[in-house]
N, C-alpha and C. Protein backbone atom coordinates (compact mmCIF):
# COMPACT_ATOMS: atom_id res chain seq x y z
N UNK A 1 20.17 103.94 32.74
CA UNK A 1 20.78 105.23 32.50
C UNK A 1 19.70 106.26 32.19
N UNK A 2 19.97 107.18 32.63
CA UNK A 2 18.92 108.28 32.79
C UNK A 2 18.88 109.14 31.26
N UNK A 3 18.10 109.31 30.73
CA UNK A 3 18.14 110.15 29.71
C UNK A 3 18.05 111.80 30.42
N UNK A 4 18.66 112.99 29.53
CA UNK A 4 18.65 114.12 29.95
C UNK A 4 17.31 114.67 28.94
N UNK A 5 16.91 115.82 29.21
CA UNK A 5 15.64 116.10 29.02
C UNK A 5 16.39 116.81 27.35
N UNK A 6 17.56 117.58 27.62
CA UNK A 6 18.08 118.24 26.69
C UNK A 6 17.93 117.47 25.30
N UNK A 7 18.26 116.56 25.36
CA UNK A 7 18.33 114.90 24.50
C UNK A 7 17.14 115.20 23.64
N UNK A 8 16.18 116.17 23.98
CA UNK A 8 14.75 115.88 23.07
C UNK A 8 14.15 118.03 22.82
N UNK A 9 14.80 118.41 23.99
CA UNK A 9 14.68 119.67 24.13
C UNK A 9 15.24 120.33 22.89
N UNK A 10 16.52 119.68 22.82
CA UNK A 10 17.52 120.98 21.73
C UNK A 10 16.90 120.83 20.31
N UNK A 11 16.27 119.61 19.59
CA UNK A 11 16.07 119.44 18.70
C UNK A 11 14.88 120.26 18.19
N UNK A 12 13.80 119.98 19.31
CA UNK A 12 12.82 120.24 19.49
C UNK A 12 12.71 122.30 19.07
N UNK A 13 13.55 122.66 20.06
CA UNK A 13 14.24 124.14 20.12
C UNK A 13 14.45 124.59 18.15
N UNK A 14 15.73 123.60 17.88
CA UNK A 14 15.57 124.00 15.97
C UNK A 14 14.97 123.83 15.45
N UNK A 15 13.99 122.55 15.88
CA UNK A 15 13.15 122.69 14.64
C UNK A 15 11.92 123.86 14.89
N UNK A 16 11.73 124.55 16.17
CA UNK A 16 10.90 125.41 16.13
C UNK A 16 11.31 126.94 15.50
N UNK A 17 12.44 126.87 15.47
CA UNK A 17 13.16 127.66 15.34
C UNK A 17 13.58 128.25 13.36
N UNK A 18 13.48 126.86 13.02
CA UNK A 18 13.14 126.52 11.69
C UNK A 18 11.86 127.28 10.83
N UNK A 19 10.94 126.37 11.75
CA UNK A 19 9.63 127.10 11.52
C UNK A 19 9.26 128.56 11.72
N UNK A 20 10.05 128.87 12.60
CA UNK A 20 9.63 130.35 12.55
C UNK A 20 10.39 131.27 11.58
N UNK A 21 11.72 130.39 11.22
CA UNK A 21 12.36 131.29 10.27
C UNK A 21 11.53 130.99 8.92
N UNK A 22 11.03 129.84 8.62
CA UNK A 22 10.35 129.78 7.03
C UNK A 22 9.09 130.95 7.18
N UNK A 23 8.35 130.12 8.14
CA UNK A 23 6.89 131.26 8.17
C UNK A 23 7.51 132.85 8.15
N UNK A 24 8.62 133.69 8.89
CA UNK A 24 8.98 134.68 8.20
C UNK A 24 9.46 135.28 7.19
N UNK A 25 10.40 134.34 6.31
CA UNK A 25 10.97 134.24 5.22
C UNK A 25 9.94 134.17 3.83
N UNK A 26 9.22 132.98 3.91
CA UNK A 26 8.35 132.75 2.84
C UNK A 26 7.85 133.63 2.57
N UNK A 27 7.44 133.29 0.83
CA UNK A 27 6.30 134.05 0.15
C UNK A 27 5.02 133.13 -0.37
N UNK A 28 5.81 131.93 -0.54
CA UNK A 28 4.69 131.15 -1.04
C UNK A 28 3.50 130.53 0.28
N UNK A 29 1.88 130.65 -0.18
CA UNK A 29 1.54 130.01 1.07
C UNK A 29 1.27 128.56 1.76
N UNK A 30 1.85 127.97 1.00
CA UNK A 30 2.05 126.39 1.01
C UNK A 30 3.30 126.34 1.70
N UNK A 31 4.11 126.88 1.35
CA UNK A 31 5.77 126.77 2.23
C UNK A 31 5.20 127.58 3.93
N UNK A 32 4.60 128.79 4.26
CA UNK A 32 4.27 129.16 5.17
C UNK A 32 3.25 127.71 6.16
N UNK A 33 2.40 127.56 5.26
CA UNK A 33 1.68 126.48 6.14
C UNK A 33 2.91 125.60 6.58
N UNK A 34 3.67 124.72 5.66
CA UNK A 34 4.62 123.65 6.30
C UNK A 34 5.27 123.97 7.36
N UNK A 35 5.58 125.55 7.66
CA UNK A 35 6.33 125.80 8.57
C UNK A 35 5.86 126.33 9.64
N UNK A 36 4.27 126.60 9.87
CA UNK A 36 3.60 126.60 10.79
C UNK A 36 3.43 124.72 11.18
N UNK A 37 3.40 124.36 10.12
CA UNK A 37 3.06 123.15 10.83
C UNK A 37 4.39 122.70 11.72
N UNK A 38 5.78 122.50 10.94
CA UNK A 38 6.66 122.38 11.80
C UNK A 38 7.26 122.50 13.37
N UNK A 39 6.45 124.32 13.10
CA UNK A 39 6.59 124.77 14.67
C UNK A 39 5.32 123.79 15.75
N UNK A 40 4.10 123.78 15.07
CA UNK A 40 3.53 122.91 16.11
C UNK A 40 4.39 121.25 16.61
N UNK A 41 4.62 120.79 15.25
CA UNK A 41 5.03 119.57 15.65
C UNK A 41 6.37 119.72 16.84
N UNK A 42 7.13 121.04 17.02
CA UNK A 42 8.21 120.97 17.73
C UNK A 42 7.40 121.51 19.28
N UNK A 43 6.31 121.66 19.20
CA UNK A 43 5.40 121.78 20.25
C UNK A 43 4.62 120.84 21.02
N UNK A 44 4.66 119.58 20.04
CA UNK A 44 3.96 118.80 20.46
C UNK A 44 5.10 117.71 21.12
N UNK A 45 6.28 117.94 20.71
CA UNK A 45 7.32 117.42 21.48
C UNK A 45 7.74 117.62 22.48
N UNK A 46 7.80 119.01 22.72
CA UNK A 46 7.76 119.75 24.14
C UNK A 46 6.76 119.29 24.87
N UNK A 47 5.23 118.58 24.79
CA UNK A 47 4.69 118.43 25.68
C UNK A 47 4.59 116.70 25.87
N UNK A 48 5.08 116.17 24.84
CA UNK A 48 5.15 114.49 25.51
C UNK A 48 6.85 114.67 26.12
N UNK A 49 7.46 115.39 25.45
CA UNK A 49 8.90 115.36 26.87
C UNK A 49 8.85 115.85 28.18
N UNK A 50 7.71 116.59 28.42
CA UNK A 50 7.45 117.77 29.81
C UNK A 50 6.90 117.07 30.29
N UNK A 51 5.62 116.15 29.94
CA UNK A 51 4.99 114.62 30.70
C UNK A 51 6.12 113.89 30.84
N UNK A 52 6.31 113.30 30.13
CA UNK A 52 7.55 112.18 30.75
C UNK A 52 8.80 112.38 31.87
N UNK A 53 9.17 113.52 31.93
CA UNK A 53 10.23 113.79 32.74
C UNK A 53 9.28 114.24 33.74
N UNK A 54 7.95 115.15 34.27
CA UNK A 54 7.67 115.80 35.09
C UNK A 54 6.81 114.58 36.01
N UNK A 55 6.20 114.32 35.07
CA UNK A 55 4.89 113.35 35.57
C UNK A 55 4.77 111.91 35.02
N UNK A 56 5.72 110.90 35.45
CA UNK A 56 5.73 110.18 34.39
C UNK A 56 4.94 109.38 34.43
N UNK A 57 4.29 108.84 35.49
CA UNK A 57 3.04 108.13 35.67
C UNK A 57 1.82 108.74 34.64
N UNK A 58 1.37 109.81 34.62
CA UNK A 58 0.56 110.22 33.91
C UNK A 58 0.34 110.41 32.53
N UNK A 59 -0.44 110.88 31.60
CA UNK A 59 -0.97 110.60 30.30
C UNK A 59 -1.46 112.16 29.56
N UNK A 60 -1.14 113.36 30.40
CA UNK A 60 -1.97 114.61 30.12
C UNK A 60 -0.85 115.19 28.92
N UNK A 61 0.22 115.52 28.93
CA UNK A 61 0.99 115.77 27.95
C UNK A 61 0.79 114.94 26.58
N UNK A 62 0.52 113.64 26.52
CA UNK A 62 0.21 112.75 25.51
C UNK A 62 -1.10 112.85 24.69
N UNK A 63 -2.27 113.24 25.76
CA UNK A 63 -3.30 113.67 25.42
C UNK A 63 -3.51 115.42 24.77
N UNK A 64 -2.54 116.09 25.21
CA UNK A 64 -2.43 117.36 24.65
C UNK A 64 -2.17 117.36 23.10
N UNK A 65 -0.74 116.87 22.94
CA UNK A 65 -0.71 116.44 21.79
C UNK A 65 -0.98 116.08 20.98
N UNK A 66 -2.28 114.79 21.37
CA UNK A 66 -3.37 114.32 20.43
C UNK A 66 -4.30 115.25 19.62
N UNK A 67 -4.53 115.91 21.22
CA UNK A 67 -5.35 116.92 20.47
C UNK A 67 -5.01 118.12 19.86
N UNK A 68 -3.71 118.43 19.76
CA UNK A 68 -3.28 119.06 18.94
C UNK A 68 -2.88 119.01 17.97
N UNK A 69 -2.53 117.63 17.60
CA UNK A 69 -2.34 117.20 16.04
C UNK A 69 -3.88 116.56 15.35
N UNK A 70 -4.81 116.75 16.36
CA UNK A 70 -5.71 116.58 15.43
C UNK A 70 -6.32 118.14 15.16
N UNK A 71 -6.17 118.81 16.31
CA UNK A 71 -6.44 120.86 15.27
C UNK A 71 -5.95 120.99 14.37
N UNK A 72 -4.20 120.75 14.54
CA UNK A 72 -3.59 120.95 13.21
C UNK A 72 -3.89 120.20 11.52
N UNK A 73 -4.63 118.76 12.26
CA UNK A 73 -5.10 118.62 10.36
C UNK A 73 -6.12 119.47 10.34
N UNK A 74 -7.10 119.50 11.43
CA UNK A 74 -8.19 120.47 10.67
C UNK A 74 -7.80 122.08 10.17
N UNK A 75 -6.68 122.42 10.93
CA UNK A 75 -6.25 123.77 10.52
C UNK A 75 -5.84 123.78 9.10
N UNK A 76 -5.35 122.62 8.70
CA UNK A 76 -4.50 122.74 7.62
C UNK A 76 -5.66 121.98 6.32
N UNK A 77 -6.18 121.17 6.53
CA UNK A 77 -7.16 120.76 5.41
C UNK A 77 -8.24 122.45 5.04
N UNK A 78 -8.40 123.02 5.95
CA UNK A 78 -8.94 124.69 6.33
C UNK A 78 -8.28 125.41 5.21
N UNK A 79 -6.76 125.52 5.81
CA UNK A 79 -5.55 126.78 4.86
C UNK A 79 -5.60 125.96 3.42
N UNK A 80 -5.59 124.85 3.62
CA UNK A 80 -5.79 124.10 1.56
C UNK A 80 -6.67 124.87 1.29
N UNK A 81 -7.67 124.30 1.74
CA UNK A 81 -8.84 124.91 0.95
C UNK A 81 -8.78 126.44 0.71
N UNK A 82 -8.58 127.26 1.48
CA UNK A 82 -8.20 128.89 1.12
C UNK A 82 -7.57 128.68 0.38
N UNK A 83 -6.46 128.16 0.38
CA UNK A 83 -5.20 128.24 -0.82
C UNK A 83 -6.31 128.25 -2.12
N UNK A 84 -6.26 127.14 -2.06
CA UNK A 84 -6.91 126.53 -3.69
C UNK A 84 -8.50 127.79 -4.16
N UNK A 85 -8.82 128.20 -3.40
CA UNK A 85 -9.88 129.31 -3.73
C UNK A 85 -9.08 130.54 -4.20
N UNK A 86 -8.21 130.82 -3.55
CA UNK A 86 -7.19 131.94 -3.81
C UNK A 86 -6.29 131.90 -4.92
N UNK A 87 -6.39 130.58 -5.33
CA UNK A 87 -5.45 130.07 -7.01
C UNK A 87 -6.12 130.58 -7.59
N UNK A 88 -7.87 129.97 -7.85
CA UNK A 88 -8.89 130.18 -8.39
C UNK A 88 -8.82 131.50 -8.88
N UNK A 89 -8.70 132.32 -7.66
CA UNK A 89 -9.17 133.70 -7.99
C UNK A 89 -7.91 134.18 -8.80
N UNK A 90 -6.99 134.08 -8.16
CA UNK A 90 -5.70 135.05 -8.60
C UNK A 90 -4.81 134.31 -9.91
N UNK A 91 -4.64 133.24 -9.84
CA UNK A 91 -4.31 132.24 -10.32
C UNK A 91 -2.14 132.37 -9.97
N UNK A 92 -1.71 132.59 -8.49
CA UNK A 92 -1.07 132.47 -8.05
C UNK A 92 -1.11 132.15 -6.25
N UNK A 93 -0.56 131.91 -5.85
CA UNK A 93 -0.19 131.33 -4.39
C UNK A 93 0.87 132.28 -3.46
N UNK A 94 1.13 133.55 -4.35
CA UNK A 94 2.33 134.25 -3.51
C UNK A 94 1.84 135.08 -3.02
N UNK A 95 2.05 135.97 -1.76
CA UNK A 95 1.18 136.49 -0.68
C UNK A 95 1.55 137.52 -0.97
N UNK A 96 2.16 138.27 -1.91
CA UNK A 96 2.20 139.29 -2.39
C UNK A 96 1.31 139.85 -3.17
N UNK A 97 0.71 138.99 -3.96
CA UNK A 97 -0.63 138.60 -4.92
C UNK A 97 -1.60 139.08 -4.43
N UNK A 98 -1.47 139.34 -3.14
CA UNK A 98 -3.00 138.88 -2.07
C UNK A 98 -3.94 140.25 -2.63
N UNK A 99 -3.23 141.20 -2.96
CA UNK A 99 -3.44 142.46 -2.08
C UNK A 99 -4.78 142.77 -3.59
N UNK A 100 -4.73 141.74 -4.52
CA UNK A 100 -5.12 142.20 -5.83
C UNK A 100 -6.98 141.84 -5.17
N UNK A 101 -6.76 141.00 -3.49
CA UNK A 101 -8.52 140.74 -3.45
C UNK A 101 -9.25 141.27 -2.33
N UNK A 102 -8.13 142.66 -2.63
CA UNK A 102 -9.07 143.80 -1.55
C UNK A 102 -10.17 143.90 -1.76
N UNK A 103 -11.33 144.76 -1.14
CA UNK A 103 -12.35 145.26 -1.80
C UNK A 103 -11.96 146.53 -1.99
């Protein structure tokens, strides 16, 4: 029985959809990162489902992904570290805060 592509698409669709509503919503920047991360991960689904249904012999969608969940730890071990310098300084995390480390 054939799976439909939708089967992996629609989910894929809310949870990006998710993510874009936190990353606009939020204030805190720990909740913003999770929901950047979210949206990638609903990205990285889109491309092992777009291999499998398009090309299924092949491995390039699988390999995309790899390498995109390995940017995303480095992106995100990156945004920690800002975070935690930005505690330091301000001694809050809300991006409203920010504006106190103009020059």
């Amino acid at each position: 029985m054939e799976q439909s592509v939708y089967f992996y698409i629609i989910p894929s669709i809310v949870m990006f959809c998710c993510g874009v509503y936190g990353f606009i919503t939020r204030k805190n920047m720990i909740a913003i990162l999770i929901s950047l991360e979210l949206m990638l991960n609903a990205v990285n689904i889109n491309f092992s489902v777009f291999n499998r249904f398009l090309f299924p012999d092949q491995m390039e969608g699988m390999f995309f992904a790899l390498f995109s969940i390995g940017i995303a730890a480095a992106e995100t071990a990156l945004a920690i570290a800002i975070i935690i310098n930005i505690y330091r300084e301000v001694k809050d995390i809300d991006i409203n805060e920010l504006t106190k480390m103009k020059f």
